[in-house]
N, C-alpha and C. Protein backbone atom coordinates (compact mmCIF):
# COMPACT_ATOMS: atom_id res chain seq x y z
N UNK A 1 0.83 -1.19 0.00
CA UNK A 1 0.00 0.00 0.00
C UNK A 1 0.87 1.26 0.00
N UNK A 2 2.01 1.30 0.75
CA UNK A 2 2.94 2.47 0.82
C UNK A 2 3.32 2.49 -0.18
N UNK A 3 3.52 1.51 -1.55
CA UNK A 3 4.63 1.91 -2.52
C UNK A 3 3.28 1.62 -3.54
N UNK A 4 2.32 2.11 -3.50
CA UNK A 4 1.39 2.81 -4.66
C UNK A 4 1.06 3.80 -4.09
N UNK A 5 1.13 4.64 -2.84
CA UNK A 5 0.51 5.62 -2.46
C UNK A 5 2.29 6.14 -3.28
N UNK A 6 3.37 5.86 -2.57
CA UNK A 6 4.18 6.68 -2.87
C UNK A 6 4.09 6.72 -4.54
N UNK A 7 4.22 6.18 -5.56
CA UNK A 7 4.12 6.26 -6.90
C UNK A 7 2.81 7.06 -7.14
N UNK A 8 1.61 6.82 -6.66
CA UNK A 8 0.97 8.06 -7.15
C UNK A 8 1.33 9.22 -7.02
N UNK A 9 1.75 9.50 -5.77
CA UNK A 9 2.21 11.18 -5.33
C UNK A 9 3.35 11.38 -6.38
N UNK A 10 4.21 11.01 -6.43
CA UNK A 10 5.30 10.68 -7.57
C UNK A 10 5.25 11.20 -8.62
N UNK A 11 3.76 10.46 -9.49
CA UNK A 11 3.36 11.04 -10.68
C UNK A 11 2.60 12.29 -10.24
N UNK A 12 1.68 12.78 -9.40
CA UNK A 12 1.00 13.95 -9.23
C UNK A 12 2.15 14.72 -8.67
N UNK A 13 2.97 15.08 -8.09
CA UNK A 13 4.45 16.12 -8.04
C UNK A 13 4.76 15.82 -9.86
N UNK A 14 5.09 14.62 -10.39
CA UNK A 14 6.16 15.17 -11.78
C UNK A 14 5.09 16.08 -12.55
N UNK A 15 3.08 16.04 -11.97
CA UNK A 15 2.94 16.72 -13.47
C UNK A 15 3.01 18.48 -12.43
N UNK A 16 2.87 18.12 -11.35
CA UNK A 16 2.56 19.81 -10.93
C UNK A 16 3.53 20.45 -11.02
N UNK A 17 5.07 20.35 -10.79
CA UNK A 17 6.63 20.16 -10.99
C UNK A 17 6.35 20.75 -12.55
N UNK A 18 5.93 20.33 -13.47
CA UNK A 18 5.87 20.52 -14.72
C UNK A 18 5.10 21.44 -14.97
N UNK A 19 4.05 22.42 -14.18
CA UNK A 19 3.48 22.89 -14.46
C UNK A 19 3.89 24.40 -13.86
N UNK A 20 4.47 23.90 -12.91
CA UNK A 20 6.00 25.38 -12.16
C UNK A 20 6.48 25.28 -13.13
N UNK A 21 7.42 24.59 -13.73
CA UNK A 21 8.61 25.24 -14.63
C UNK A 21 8.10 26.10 -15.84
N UNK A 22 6.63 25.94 -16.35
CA UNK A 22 5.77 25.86 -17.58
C UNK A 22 5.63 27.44 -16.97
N UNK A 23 4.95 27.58 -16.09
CA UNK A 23 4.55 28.89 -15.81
C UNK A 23 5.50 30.11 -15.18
N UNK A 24 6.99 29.46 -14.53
CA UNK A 24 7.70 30.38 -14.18
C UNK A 24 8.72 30.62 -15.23
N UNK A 25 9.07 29.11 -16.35
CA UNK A 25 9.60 29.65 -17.43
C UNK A 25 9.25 31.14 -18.20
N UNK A 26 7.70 30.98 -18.44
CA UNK A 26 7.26 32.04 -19.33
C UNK A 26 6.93 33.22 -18.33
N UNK A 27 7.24 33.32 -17.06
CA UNK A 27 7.26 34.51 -16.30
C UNK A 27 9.09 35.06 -16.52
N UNK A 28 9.87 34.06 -16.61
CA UNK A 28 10.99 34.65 -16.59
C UNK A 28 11.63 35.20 -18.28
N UNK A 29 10.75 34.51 -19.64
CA UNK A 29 10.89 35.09 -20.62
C UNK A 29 10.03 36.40 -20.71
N UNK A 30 8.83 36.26 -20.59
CA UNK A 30 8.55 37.92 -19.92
C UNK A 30 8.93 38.73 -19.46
N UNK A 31 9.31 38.62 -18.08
CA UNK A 31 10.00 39.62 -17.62
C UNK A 31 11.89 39.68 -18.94
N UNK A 32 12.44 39.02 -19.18
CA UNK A 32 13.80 39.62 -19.89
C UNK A 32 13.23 40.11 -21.27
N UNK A 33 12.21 39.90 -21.77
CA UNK A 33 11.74 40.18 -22.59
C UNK A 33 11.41 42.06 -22.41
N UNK A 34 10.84 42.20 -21.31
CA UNK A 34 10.31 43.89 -20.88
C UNK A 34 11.14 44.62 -20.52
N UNK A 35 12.25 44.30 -19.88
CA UNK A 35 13.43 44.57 -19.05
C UNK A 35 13.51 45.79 -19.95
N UNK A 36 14.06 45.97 -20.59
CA UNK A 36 14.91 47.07 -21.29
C UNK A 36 13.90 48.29 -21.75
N UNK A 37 12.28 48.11 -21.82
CA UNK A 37 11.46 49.14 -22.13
C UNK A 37 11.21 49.67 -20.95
N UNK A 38 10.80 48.71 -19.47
CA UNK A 38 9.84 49.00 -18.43
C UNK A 38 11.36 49.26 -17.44
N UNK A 39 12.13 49.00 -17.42
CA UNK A 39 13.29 49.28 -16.47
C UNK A 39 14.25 50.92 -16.61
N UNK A 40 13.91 50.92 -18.29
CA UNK A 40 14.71 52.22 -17.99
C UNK A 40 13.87 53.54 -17.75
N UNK A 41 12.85 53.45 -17.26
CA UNK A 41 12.14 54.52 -16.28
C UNK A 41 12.87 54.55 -15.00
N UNK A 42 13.21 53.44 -14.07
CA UNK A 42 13.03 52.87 -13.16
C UNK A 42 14.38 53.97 -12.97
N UNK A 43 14.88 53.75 -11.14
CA UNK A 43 15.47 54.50 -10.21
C UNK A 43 17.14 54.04 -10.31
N UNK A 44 18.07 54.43 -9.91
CA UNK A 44 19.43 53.71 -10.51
C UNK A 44 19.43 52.34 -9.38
N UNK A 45 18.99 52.13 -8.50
CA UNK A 45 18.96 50.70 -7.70
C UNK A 45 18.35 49.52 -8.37
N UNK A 46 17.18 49.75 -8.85
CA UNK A 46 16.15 49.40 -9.82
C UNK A 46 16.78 49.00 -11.10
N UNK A 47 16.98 49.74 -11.96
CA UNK A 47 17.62 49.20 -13.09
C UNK A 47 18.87 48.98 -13.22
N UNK A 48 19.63 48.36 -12.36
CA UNK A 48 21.22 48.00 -11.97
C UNK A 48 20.64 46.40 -11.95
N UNK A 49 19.78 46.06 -11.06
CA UNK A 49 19.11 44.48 -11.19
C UNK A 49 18.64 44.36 -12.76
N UNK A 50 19.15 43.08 -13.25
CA UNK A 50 19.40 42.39 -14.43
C UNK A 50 18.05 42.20 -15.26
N UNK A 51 17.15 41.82 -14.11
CA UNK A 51 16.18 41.51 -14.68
C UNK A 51 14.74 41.80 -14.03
N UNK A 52 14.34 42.51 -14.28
CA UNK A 52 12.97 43.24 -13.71
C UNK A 52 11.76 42.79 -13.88
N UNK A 53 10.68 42.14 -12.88
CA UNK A 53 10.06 41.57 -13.41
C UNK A 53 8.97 43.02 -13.42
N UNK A 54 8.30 43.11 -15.14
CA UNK A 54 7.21 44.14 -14.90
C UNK A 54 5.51 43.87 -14.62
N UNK A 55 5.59 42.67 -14.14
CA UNK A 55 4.42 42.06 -13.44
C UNK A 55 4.62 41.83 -12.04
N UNK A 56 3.28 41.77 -11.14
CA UNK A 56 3.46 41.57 -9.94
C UNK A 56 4.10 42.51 -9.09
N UNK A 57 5.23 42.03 -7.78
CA UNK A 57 5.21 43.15 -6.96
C UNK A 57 6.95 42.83 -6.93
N UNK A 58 6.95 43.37 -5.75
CA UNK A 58 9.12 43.59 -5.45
C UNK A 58 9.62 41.88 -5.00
N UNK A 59 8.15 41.16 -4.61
CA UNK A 59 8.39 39.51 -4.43
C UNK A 59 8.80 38.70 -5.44
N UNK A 60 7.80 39.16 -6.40
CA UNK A 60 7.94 38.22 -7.87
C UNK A 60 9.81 37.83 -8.12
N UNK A 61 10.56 38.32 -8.38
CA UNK A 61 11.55 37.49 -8.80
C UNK A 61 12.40 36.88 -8.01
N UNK A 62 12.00 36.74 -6.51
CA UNK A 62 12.92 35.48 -5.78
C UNK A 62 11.69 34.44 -5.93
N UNK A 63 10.65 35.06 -5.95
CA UNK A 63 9.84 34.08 -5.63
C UNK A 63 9.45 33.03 -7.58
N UNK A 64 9.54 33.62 -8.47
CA UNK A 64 9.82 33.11 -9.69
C UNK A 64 11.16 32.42 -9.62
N UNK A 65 12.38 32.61 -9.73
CA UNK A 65 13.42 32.16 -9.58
C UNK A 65 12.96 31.04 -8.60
N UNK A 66 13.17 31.10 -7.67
CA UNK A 66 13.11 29.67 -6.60
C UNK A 66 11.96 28.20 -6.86
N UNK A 67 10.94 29.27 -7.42
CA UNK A 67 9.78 28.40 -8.12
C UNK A 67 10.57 27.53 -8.96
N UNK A 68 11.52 28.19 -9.95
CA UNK A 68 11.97 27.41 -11.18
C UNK A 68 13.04 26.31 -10.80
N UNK A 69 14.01 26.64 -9.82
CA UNK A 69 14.83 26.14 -9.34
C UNK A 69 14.46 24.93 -8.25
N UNK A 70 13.08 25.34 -7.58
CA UNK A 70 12.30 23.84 -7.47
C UNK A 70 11.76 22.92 -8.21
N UNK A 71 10.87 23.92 -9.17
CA UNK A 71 10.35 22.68 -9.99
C UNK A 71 11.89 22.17 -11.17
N UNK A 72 12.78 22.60 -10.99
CA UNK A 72 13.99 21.73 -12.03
C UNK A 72 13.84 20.68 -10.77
N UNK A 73 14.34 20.59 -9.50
CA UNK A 73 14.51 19.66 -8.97
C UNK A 73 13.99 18.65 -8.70
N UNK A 74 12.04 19.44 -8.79
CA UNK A 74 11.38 18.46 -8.21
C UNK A 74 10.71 17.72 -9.48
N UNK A 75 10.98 17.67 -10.57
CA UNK A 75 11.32 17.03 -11.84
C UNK A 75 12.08 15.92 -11.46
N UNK A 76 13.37 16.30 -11.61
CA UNK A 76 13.94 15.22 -11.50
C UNK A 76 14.08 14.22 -10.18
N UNK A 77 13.53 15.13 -9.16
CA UNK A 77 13.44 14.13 -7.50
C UNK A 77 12.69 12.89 -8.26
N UNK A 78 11.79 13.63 -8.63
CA UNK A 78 9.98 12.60 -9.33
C UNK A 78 10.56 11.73 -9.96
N UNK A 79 11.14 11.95 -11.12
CA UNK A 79 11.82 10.77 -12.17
C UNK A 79 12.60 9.61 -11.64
N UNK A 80 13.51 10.57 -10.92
CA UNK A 80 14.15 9.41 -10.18
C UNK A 80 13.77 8.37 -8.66
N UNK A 81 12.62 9.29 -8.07
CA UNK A 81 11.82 8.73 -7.39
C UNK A 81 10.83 7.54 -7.64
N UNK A 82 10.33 7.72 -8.87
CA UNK A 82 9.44 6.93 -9.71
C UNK A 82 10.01 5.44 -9.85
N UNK A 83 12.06 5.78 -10.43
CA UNK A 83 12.86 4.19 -10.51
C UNK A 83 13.00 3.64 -9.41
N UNK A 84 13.21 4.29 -8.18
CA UNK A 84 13.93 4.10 -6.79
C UNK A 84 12.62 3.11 -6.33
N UNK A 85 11.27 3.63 -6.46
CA UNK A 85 10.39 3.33 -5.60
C UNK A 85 9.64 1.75 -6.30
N UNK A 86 9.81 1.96 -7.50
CA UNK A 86 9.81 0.40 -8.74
C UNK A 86 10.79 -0.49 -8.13
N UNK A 87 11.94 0.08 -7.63
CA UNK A 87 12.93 -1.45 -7.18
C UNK A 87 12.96 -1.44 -5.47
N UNK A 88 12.16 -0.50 -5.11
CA UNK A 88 11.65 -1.16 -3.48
C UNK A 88 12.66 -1.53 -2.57
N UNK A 89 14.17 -1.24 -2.62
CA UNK A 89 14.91 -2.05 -1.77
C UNK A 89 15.30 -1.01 -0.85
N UNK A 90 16.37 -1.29 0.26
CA UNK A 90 16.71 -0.14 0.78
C UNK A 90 17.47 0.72 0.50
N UNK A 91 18.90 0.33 -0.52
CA UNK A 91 19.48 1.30 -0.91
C UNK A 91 18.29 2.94 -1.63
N UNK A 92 17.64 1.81 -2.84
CA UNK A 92 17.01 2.85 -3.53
C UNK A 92 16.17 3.68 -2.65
N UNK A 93 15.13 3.11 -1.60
CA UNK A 93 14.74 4.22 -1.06
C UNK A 93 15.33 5.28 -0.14
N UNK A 94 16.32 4.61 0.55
CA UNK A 94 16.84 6.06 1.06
C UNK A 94 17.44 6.76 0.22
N UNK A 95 18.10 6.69 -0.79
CA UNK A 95 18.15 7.45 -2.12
C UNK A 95 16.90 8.67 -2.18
N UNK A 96 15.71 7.71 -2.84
CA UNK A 96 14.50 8.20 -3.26
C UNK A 96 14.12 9.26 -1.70
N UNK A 97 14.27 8.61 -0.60
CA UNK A 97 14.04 9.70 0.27
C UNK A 97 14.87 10.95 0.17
N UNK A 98 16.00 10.54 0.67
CA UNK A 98 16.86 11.93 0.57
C UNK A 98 16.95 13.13 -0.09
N UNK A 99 16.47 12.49 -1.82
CA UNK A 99 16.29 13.50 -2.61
C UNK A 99 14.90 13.94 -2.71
N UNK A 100 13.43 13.39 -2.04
CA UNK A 100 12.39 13.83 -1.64
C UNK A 100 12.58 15.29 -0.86
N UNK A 101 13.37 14.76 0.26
CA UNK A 101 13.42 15.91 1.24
C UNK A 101 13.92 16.94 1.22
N UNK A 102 14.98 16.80 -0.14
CA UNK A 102 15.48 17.76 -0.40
C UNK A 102 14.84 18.53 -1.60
N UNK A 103 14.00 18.19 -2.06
CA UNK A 103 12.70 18.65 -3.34
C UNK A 103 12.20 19.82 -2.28
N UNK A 104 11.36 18.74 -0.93
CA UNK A 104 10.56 19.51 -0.57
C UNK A 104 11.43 20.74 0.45
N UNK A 105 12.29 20.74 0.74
CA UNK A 105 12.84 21.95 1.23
C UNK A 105 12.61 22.88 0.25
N UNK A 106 13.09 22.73 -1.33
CA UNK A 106 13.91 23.74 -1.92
C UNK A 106 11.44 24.23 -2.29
N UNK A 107 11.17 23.33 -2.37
CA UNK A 107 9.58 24.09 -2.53
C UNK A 107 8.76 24.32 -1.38
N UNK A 108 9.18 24.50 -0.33
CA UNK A 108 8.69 25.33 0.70
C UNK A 108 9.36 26.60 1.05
N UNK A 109 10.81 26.29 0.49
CA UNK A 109 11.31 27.96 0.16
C UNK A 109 10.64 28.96 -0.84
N UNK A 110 9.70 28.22 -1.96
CA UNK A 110 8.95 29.02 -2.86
C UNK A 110 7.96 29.19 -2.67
N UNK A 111 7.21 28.11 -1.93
CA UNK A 111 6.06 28.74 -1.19
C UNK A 111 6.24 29.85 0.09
N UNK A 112 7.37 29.47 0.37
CA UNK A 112 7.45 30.85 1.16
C UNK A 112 7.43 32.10 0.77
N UNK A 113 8.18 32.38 -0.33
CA UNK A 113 7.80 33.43 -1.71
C UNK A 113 6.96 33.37 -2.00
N UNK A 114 5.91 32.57 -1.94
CA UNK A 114 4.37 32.83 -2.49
C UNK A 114 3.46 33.49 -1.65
N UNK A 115 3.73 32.89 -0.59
CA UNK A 115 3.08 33.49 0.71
C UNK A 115 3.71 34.79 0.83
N UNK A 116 4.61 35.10 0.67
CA UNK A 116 4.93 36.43 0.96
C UNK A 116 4.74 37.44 -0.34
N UNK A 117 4.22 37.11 -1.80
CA UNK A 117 4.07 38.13 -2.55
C UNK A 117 2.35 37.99 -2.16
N UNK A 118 1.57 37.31 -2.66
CA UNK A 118 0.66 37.38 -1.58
C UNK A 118 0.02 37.97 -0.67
N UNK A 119 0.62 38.26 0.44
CA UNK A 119 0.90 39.05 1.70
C UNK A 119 1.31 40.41 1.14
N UNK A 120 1.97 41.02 0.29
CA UNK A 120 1.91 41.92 -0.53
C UNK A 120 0.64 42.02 -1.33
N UNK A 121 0.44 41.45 -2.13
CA UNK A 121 -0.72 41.76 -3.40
C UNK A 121 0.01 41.92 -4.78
N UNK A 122 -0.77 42.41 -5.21
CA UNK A 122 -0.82 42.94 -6.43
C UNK A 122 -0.31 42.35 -7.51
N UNK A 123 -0.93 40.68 -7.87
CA UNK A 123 -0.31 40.23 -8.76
C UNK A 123 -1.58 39.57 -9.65
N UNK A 124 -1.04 39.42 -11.00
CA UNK A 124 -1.77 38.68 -12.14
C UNK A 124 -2.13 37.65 -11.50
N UNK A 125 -3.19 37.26 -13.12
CA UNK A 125 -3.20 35.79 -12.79
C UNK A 125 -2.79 34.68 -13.24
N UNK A 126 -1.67 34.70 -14.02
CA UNK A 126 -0.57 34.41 -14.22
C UNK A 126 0.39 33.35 -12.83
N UNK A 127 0.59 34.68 -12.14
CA UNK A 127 1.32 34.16 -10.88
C UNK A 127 0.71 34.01 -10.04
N UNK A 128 -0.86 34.16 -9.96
CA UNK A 128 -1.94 33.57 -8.75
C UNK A 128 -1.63 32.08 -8.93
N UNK A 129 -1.98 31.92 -10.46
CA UNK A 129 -1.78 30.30 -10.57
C UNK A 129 -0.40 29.40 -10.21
N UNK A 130 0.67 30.32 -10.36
CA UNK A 130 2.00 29.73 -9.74
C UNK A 130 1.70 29.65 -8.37
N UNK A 131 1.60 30.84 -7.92
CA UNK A 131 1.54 30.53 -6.23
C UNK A 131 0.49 29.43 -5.51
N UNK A 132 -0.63 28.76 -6.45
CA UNK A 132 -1.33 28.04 -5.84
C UNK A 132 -0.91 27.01 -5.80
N UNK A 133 -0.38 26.53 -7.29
CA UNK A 133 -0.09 25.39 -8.11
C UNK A 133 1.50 24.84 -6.84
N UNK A 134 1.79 26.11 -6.39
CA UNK A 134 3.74 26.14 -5.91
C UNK A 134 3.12 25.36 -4.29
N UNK A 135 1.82 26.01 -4.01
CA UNK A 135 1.66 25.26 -2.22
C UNK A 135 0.95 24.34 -2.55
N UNK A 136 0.10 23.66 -3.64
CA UNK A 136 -0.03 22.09 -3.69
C UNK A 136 0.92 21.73 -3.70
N UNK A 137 1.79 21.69 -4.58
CA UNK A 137 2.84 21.16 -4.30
C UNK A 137 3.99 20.66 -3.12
N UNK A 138 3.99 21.63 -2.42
CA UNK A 138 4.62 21.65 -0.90
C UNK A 138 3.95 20.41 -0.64
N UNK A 139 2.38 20.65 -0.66
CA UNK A 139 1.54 19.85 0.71
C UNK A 139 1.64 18.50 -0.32
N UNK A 140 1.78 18.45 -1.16
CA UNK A 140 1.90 16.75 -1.97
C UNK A 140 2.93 16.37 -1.94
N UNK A 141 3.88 17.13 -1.80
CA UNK A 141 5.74 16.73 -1.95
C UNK A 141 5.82 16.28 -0.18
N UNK A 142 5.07 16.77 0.83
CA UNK A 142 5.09 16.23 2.15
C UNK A 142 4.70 15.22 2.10
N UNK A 143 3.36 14.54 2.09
CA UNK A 143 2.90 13.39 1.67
C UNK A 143 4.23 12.41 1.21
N UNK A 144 4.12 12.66 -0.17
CA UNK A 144 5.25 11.71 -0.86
C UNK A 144 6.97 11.75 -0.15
N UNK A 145 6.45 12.42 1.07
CA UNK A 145 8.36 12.06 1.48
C UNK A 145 7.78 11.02 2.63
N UNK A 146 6.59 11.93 3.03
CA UNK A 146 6.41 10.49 4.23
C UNK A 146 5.72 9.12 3.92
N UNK A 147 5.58 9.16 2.35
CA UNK A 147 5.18 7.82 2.10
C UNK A 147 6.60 6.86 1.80
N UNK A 148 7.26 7.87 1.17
CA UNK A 148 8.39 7.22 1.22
C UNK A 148 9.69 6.85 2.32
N UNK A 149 9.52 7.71 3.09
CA UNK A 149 10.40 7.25 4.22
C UNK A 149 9.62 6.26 5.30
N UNK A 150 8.11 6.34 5.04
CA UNK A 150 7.04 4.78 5.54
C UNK A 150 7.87 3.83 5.34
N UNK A 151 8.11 3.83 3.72
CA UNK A 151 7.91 2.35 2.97
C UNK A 151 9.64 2.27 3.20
N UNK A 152 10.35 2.91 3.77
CA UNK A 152 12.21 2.63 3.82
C UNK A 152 11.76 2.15 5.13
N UNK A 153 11.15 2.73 6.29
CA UNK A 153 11.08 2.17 7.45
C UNK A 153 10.62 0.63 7.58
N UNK A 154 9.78 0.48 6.56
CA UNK A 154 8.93 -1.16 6.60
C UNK A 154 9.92 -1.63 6.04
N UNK A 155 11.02 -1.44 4.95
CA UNK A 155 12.20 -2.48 4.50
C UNK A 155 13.43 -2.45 5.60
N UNK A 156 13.27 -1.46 6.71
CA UNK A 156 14.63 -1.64 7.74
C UNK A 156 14.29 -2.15 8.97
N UNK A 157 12.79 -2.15 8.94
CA UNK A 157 12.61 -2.98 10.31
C UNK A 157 12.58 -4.20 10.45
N UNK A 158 13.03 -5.53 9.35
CA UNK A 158 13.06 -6.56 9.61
C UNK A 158 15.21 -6.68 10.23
N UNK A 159 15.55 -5.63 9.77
CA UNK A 159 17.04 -6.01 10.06
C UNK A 159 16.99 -5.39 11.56
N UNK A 160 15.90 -4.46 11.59
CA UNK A 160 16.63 -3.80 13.35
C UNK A 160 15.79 -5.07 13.95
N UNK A 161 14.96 -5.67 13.90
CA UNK A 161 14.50 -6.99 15.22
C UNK A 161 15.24 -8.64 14.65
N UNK A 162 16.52 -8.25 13.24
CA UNK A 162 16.66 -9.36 13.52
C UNK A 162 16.45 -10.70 12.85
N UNK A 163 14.96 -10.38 12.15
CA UNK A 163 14.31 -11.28 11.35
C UNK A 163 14.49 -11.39 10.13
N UNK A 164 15.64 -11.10 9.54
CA UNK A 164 15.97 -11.27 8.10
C UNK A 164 15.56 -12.15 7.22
């Protein structure tokens, strides 16, 4: 039961994962795309930063950036989570865990950027849909670490009592 719960979550992170990179990609060709019309109004602090996003608020580009830089990871956590959790043993899952937990760190750092542009305002809907799409994710990437560090615990408890 643990290692179909964990493979579903698996596949529901690789498509939402896919659907961050989809939407913060084309927030970050947007914004380099505007940069050079909407920036050179801007103040000399302001247009010294590379890349300006001209949507949303002063949150949008850690919180785009980190989005993207999760969903690259949590792409490939998924992919490789998906093989790890097919061969069920213990090497692979603490593998498959480790790099779970480290998915879901790097996307609770972007939901933390979400929550905090948010907490600001003033954004499209564009990046409404990132920021929603970015805290399912969190709360499904939790799930799938504790299904998977379940199903490592049920393959190490026959060696800690013994019963090999």
């Amino acid at each position: 039961m643990t290692k179909s719960a964990a493979l579903m979550l698996l596949f529901l992170n690789l498509f939402l994962y896919l659907i961050i990179i989809v939407i913060a990609s084309w927030a970050v060709n947007h914004a380099i795309e505007r940069t050079h019309e909407t920036a050179s109004v801007l103040a000399i602090p302001a247009r010294i930063f590379p890349m300006w996003f001209p949507m949303g608020n002063l949150a949008t580009g850690f919180f785009v950036i980190f989005s993207l830089i999760a969903g690259v990871v949590g792409i490939a956590t998924s992919v490789t989570g998906i093989g790890n959790v097919l061969q069920w043993d213990r090497a692979n899952l603490s593998a498959a865990a480790g790099s779970s937990l480290l998915s879901w760190a790097l996307t609770l750092l972007a939901m933390g950027f979400a929550c905090k542009e948010m907490d600001i305002g003033w954004t499209d809907a564009n990046l409404r849909t990132l920021e929603a799409v970015t805290i399912i994710a969190s709360a499904t990437q939790l799930f799938c670490t504790g299904a998977i560090h379940a199903g490592a615990a049920q393959d190490v408890e026959p060696f800690r009592t013994g019963r090999v």
